[in-house]
C-alpha atoms as a PDB file:
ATOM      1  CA  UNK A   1      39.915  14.152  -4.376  1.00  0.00           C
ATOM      2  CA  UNK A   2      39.699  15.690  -7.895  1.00  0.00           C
ATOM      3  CA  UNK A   3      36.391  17.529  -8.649  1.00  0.00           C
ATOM      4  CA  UNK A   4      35.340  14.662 -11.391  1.00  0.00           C
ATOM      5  CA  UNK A   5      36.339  12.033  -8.858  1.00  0.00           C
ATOM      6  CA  UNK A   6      34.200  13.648  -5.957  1.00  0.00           C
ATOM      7  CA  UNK A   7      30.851  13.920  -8.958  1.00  0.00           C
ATOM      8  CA  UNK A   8      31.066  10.317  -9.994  1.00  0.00           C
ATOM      9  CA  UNK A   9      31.617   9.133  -6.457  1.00  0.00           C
ATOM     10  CA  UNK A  10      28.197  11.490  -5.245  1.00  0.00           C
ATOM     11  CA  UNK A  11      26.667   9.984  -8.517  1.00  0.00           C
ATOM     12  CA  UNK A  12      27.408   6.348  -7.400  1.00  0.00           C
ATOM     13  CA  UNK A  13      26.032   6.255  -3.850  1.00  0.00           C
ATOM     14  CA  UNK A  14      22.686   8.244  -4.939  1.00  0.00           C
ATOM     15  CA  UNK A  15      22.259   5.224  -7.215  1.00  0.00           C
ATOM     16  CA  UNK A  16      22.997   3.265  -4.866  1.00  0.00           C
ATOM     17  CA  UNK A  17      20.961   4.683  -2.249  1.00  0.00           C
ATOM     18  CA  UNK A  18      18.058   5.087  -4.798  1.00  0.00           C
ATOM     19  CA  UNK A  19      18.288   0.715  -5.881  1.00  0.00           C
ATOM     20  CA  UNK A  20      18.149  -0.047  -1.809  1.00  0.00           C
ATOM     21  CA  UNK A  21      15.393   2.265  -0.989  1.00  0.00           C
ATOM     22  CA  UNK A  22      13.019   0.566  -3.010  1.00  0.00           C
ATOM     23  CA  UNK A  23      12.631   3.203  -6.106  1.00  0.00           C
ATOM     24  CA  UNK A  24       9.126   2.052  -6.907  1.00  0.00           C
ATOM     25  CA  UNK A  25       7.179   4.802  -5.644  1.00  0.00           C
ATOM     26  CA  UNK A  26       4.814   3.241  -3.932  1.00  0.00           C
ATOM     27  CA  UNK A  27       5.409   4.765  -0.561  1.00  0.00           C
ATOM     28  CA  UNK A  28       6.930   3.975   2.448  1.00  0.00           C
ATOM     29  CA  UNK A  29       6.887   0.467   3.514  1.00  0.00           C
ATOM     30  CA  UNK A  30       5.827  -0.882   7.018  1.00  0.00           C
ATOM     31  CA  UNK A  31       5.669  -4.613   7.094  1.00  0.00           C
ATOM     32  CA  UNK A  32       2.426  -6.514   9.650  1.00  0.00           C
ATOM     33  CA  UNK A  33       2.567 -10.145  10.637  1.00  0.00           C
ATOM     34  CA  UNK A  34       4.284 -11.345   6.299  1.00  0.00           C
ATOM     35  CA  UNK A  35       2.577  -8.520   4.930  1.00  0.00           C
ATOM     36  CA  UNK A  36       3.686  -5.217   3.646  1.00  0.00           C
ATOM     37  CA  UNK A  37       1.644  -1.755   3.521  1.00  0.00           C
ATOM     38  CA  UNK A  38       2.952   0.778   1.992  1.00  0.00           C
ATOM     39  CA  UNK A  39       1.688   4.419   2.621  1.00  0.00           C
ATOM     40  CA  UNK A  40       1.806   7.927   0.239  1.00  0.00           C
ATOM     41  CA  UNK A  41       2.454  11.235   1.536  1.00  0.00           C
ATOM     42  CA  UNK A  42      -0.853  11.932   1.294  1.00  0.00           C
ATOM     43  CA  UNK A  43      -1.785  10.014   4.600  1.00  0.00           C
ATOM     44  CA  UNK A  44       0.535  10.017   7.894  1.00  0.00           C
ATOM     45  CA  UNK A  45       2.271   7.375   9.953  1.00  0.00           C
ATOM     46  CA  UNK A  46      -0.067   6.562  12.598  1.00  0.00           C
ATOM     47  CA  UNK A  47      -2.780   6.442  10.031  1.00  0.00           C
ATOM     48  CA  UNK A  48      -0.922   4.088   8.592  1.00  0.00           C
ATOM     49  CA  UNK A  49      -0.080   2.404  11.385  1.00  0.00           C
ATOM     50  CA  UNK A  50      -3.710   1.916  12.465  1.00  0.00           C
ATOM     51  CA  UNK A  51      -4.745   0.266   9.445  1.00  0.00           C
ATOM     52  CA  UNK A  52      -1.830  -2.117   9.200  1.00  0.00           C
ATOM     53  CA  UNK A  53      -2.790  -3.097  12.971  1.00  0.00           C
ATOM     54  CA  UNK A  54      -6.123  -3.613  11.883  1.00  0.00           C
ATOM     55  CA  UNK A  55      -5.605  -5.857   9.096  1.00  0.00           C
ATOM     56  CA  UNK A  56      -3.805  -7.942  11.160  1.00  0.00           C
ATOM     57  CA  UNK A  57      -6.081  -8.331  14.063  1.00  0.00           C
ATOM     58  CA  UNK A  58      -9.031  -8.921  10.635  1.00  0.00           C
ATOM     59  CA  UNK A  59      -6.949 -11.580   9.569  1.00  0.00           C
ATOM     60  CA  UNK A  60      -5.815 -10.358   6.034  1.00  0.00           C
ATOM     61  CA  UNK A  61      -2.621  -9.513   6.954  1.00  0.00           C
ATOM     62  CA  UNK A  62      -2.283 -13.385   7.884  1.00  0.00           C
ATOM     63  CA  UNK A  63       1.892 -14.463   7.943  1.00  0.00           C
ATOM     64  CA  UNK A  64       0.897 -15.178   3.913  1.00  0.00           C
ATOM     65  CA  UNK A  65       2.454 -12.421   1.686  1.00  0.00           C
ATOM     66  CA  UNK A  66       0.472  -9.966   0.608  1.00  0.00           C
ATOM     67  CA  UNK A  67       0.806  -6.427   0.130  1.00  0.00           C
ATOM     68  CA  UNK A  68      -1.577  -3.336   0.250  1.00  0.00           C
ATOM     69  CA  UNK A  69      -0.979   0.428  -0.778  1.00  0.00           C
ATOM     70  CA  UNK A  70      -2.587   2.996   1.527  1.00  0.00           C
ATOM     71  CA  UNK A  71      -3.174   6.473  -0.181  1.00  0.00           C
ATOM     72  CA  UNK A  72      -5.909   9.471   0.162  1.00  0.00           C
ATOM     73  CA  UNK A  73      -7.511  11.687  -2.856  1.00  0.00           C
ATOM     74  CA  UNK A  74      -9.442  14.865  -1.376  1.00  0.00           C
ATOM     75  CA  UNK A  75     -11.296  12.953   1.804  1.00  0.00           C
ATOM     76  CA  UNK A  76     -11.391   9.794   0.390  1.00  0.00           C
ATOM     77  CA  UNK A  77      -8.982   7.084   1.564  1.00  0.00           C
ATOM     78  CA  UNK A  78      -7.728   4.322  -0.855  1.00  0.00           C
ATOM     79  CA  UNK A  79      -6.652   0.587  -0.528  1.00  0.00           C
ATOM     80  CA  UNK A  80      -5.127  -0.993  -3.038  1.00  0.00           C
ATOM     81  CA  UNK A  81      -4.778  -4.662  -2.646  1.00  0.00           C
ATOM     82  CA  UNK A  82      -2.002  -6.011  -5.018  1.00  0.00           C
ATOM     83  CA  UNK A  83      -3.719  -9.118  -6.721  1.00  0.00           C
ATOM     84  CA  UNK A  84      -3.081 -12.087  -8.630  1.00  0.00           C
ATOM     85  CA  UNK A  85      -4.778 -12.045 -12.116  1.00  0.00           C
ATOM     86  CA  UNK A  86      -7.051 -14.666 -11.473  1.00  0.00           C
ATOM     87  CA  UNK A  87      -8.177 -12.775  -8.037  1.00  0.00           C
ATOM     88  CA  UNK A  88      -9.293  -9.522  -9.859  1.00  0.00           C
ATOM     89  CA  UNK A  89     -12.181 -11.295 -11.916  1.00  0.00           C
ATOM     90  CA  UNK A  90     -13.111 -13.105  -8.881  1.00  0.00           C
ATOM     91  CA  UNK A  91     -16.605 -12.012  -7.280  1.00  0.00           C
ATOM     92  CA  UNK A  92     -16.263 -14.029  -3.869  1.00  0.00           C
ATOM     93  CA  UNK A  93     -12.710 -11.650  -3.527  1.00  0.00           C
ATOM     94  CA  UNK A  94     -13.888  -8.218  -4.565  1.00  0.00           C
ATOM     95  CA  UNK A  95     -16.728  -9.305  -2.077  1.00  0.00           C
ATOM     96  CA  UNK A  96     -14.371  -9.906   0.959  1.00  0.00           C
ATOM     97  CA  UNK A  97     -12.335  -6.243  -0.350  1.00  0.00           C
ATOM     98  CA  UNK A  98     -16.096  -4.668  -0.315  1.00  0.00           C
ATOM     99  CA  UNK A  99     -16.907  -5.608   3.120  1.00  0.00           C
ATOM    100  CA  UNK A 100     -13.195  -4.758   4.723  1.00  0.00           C
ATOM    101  CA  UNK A 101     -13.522  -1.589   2.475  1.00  0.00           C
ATOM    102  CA  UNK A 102     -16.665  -0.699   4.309  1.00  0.00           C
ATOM    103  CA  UNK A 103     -15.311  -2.335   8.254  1.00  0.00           C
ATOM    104  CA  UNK A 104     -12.259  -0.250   7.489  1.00  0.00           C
ATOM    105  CA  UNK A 105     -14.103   2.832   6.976  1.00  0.00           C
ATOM    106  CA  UNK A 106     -15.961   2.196  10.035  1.00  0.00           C
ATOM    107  CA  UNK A 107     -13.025   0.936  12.473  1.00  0.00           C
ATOM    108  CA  UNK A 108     -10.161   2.951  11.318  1.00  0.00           C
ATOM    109  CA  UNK A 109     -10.926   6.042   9.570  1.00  0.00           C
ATOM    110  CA  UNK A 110     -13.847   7.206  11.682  1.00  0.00           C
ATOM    111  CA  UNK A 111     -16.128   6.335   8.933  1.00  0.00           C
ATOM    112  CA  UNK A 112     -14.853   8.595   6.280  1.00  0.00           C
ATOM    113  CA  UNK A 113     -14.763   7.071   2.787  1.00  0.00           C
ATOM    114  CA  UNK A 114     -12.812   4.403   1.693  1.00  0.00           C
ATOM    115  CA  UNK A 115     -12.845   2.566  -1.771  1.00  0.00           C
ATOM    116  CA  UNK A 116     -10.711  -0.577  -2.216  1.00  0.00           C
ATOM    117  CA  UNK A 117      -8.802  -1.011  -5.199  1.00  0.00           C
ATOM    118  CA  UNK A 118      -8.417  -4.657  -7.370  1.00  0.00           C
ATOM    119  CA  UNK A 119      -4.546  -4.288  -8.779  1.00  0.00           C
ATOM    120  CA  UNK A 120      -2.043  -5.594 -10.278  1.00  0.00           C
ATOM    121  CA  UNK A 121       0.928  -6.776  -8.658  1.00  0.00           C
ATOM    122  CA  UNK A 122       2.007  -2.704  -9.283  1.00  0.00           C
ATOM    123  CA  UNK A 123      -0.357  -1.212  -7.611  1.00  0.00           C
ATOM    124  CA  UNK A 124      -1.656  -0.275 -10.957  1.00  0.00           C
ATOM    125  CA  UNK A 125      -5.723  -0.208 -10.481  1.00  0.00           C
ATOM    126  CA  UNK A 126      -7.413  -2.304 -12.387  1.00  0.00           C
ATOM    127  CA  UNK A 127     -11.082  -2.375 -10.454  1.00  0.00           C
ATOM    128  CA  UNK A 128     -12.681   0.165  -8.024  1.00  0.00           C
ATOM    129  CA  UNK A 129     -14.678  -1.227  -5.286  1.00  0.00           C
ATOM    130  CA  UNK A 130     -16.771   1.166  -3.455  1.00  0.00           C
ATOM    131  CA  UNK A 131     -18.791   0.085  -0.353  1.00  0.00           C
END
């Protein structure tokens, strides 16, 4: 195979290996009882692992679709909870994220801190929650 040949055929399957992986950098994804929870290098597996067990024996990870991002910033560990527009406004919710914030902190991570994050269906923050 020519040397041009052999450089457009490497190009081709790293694209195509970058469009199945899921090039949206939001981690790698583990998927709990129709949910999906994706982690960042910045935590491990079984950490990751542990939470996504707990949220579905809490309930939120619930056979609906939802997805969460788990990441960590110095010692504190963050949830994001990707969330409908009309969610993000909505006391009651950021409530309910408060509380698991705070049982999460306490169940899972040995009660280090943990602030939940209201965002957008990007992961992009749009409210911090801190219990």
């Amino acid at each position: 195979m020519p040397a041009r040949s052999r450089a457009l055929w490497t190009a081709l399957v790293a694209a195509v290996l970058a469009l199945t992986s899921g090039c949206d950098n939001y981690g790698t994804k583990l998927r709990f009882n129709g949910g999906e929870l994706y982690y960042t290098s910045a935590v491990t597996a079984a950490e990751a692992q542990k939470l996504g067990d707990y949220l579905v024996k809490a309930g939120y990870f619930d056979g609906k679709p939802r997805s969460v991002q788990l990441s960590k910033t110095g010692e504190a560990y963050e949830l994001r909870f990707a969330s409908k527009k009309d969610a993000r406004d909505d006391e009651t919710y950021v409530a309910e994220l408060k509380q698991l914030a705070a049982a999460v902190s306490r169940d899972v991570f040995d009660s280090k801190k943990v602030e939940a994050q209201v965002c957008d269906e990007y992961f992009k923050t749009q409210r911090v929650v801190k219990p």
